[in-house]
Protein backbone atom coordinates (compact mmCIF):
# COMPACT_ATOMS: atom_id res chain seq x y z
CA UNK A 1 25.07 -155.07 -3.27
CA UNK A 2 26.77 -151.47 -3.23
CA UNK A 3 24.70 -148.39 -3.31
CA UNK A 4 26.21 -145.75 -5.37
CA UNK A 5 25.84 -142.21 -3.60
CA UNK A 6 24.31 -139.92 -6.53
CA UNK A 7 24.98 -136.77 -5.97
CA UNK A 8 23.16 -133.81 -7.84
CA UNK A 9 25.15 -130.47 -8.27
CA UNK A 10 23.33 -127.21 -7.14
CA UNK A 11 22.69 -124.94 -9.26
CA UNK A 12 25.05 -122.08 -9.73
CA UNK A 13 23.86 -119.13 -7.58
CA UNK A 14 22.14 -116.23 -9.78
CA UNK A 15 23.97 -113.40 -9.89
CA UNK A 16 21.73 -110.32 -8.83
CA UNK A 17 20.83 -107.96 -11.91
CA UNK A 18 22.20 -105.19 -10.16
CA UNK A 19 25.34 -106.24 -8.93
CA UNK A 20 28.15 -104.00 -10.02
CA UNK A 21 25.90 -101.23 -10.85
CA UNK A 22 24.73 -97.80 -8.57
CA UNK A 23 21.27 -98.15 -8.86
CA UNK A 24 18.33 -95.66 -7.32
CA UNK A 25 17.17 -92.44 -8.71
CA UNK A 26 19.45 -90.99 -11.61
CA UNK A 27 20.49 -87.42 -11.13
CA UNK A 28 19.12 -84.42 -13.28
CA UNK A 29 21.46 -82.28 -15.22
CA UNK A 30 22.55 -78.65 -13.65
CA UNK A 31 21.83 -76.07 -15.72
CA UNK A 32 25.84 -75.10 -16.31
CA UNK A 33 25.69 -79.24 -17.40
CA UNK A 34 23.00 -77.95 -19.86
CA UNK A 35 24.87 -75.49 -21.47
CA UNK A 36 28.18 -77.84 -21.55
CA UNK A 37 26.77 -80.52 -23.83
CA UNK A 38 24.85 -78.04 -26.07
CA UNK A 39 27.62 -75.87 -26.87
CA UNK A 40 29.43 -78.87 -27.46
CA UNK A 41 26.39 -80.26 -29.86
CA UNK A 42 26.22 -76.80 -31.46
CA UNK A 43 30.32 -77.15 -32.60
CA UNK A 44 30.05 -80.44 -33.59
CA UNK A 45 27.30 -79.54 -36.19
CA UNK A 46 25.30 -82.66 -35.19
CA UNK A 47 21.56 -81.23 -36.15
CA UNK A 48 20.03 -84.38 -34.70
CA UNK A 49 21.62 -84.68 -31.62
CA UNK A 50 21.21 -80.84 -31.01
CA UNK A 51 17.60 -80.98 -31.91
CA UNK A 52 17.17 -84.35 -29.85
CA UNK A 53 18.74 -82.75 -26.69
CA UNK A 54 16.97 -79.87 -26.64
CA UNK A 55 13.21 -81.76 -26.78
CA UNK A 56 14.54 -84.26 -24.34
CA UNK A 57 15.01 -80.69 -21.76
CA UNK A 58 11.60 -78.81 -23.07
CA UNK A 59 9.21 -82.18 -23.31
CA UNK A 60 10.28 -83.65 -20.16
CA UNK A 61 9.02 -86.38 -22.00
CA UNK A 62 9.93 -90.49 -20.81
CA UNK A 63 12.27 -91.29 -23.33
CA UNK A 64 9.37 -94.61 -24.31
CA UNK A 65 7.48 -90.92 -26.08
CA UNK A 66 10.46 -88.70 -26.74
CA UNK A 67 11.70 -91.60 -29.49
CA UNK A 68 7.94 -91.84 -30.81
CA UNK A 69 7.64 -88.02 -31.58
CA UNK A 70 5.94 -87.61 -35.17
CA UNK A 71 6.67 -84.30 -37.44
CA UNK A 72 3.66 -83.97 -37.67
CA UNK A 73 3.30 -83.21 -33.22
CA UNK A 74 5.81 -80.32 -33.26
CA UNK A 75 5.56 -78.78 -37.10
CA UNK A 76 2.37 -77.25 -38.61
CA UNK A 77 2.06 -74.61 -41.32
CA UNK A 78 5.99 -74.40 -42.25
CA UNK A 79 6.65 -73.53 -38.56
CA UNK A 80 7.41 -75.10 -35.24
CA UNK A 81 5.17 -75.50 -32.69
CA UNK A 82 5.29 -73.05 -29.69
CA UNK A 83 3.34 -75.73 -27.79
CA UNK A 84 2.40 -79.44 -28.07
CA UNK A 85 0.80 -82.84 -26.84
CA UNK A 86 1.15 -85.65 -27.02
CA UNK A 87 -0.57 -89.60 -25.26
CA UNK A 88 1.66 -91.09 -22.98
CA UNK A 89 2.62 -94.61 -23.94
CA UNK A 90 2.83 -95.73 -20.25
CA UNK A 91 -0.87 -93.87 -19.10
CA UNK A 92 -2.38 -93.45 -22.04
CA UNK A 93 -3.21 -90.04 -21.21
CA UNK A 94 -2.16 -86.89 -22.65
CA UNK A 95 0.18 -84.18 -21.56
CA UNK A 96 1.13 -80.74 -23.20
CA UNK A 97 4.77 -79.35 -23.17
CA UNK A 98 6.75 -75.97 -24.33
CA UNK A 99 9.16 -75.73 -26.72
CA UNK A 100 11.23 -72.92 -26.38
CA UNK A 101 12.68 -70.61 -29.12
CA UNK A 102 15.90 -72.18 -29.01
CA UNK A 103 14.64 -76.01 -29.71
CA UNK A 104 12.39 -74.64 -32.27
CA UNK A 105 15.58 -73.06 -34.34
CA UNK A 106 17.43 -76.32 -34.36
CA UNK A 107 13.98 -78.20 -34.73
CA UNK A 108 13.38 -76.43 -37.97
CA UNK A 109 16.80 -76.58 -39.20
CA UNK A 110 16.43 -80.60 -38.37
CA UNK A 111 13.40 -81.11 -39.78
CA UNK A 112 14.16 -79.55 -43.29
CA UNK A 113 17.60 -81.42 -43.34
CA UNK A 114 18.16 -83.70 -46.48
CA UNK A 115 17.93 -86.74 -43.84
CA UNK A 116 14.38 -85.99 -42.86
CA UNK A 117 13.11 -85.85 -46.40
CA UNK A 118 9.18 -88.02 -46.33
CA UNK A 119 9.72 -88.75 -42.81
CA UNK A 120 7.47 -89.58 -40.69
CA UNK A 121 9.16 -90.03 -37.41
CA UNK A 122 11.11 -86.85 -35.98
CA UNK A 123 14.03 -89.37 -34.98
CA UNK A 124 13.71 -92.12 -37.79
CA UNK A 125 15.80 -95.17 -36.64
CA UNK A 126 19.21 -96.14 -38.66
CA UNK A 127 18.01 -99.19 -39.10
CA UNK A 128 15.02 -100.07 -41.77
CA UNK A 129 13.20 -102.17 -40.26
CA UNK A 130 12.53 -100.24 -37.13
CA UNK A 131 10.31 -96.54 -37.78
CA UNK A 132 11.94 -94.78 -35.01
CA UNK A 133 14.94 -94.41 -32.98
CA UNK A 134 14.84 -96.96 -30.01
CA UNK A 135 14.68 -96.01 -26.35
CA UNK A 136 18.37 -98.15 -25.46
CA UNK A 137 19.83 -96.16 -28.96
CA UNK A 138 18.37 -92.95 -26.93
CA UNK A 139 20.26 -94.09 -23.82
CA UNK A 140 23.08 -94.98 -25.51
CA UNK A 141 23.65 -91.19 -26.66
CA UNK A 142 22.61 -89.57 -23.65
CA UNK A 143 25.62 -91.80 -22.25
CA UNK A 144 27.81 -90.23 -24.67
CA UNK A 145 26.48 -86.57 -23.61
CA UNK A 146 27.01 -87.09 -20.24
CA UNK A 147 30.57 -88.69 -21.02
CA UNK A 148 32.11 -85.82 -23.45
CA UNK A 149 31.64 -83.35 -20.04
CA UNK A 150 33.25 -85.46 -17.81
CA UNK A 151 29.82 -86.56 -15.56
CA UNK A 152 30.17 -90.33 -13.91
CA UNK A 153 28.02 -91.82 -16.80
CA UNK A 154 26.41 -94.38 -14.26
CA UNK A 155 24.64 -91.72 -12.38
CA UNK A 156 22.53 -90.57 -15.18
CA UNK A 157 19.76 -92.31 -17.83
CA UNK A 158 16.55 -90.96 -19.94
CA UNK A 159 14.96 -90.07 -16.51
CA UNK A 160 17.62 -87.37 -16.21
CA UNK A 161 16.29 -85.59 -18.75
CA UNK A 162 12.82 -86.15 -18.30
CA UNK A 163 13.80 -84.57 -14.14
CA UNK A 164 16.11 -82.03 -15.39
CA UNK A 165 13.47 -79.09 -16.23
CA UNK A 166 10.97 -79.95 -13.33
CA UNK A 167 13.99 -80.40 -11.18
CA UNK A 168 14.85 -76.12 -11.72
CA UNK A 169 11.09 -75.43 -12.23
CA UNK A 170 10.46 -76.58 -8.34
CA UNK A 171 13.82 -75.76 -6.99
CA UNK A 172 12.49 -72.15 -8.06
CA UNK A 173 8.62 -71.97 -7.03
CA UNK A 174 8.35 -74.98 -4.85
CA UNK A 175 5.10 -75.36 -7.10
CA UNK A 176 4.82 -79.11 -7.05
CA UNK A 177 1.09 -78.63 -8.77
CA UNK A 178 2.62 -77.59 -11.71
CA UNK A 179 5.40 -80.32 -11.68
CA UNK A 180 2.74 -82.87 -11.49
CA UNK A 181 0.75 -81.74 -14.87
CA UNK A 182 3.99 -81.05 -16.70
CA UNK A 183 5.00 -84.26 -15.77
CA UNK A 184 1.62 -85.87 -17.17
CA UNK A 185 1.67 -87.21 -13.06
CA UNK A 186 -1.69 -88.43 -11.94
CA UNK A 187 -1.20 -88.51 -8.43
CA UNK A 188 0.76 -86.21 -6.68
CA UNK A 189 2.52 -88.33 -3.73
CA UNK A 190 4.68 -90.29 -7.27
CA UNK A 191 5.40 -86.25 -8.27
CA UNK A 192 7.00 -86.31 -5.33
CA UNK A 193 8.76 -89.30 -5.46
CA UNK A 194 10.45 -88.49 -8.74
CA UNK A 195 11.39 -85.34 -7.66
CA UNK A 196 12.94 -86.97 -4.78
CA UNK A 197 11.78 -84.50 -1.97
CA UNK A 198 13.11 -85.21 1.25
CA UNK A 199 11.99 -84.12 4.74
CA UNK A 200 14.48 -81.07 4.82
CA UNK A 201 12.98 -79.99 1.18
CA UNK A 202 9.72 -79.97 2.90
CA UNK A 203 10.55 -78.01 6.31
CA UNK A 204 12.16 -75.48 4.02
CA UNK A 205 9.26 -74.33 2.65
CA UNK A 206 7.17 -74.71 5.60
CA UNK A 207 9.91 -72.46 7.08
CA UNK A 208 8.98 -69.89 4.42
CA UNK A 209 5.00 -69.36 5.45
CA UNK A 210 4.85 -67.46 8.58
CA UNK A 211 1.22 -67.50 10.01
């Protein structure tokens, strides 16, 4: 009697998630890449996008709470907000943020556009069945952004422009105290890690006290 050898395939090896992609910590904008993409904004007459970008840079919001932004956070009495706050999503705690003169111009202009008429949303989705702009449609503009400037689009996501801001504010003062609470951080040592401090960051400003 002959045995017949059964054999089973393997399956297929799984491809790693990452594989093809740069991964790690995306970079923040420079301030000339800043003023690059709105200028560019500005010409092309895109109120949205304009208004978008320029919370994205004051809020240094995660782009999970930039999307969910309500009217009713930034606008009171017929005018703009100088200052806000709003619950993070992810901690469930809150955190206040600026907005400066410039992203309350476009912000007004925005919000009394025909498009925003009964809105509730300050970036109401395309789509009907969805309230709000969604975090990969956020992503997917930022992409362009970064693109129409000629940055290497895979080096930069939402986190960019949550960094950007902070990024200048402690390249400046070396105040990581104040990164950490306009970052809505609640432990100091993952304000750090964002920022992406590294040994030489923090012998330069030891360098700078002289006891």
């Amino acid at each position: 009697m002959s045995t017949e050898l059964i054999i089973t395939p393997s399956p297929p090896a799984r491809i790693a998630w990452n594989k093809g992609r740069i991964v790690g910590q995306k970079r923040p904008l420079q301030p000339k890449h800043v003023w690059s993409i709105r200028i560019r904004l500005e010409m092309s007459g895109d109120l949205r996008d304009l208004a978008l970008f320029n919370m994205a840079i004051d809020s240094k919001l995660r782009g999970c709470d930039l999307v969910r932004l309500q009217v009713r956070d930034v606008f009171a009495a017929g005018q703009v907000r100088e200052r806000a706050s709003v619950i993070q999503q992810k901690t469930g705690r809150p955190v206040r943020f600026e907005i400066t003169e410039t992203t309350r111009t476009c912000l007004k202009q925005w919000i009394a556009s025909p498009a925003m008429t009964g809105r509730q949303y300050l970036w109401p989705s395309q789509f009907h069945d969805r309230p709000h702009m969604s975090t990969r449609q956020y992503a997917r503009l930022l992409r362009e952004w970064v693109s129409s400037i000629g940055l290497e689009v895979s080096s930069y996501g939402t986190h960019s422009m949550q960094r950007t801001k902070v990024a200048q504010i402690y390249k400046k003062t070396s105040n990581l105290r104040a990164v950490q609470l306009l970052l809505g951080h609640t432990k100091m040592d993952g304000t750090v890690r964002y920022l992406g401090i590294e040994v030489d960051d923090a012998l330069t400003i030891s360098e700078t006290i002289d006891l």
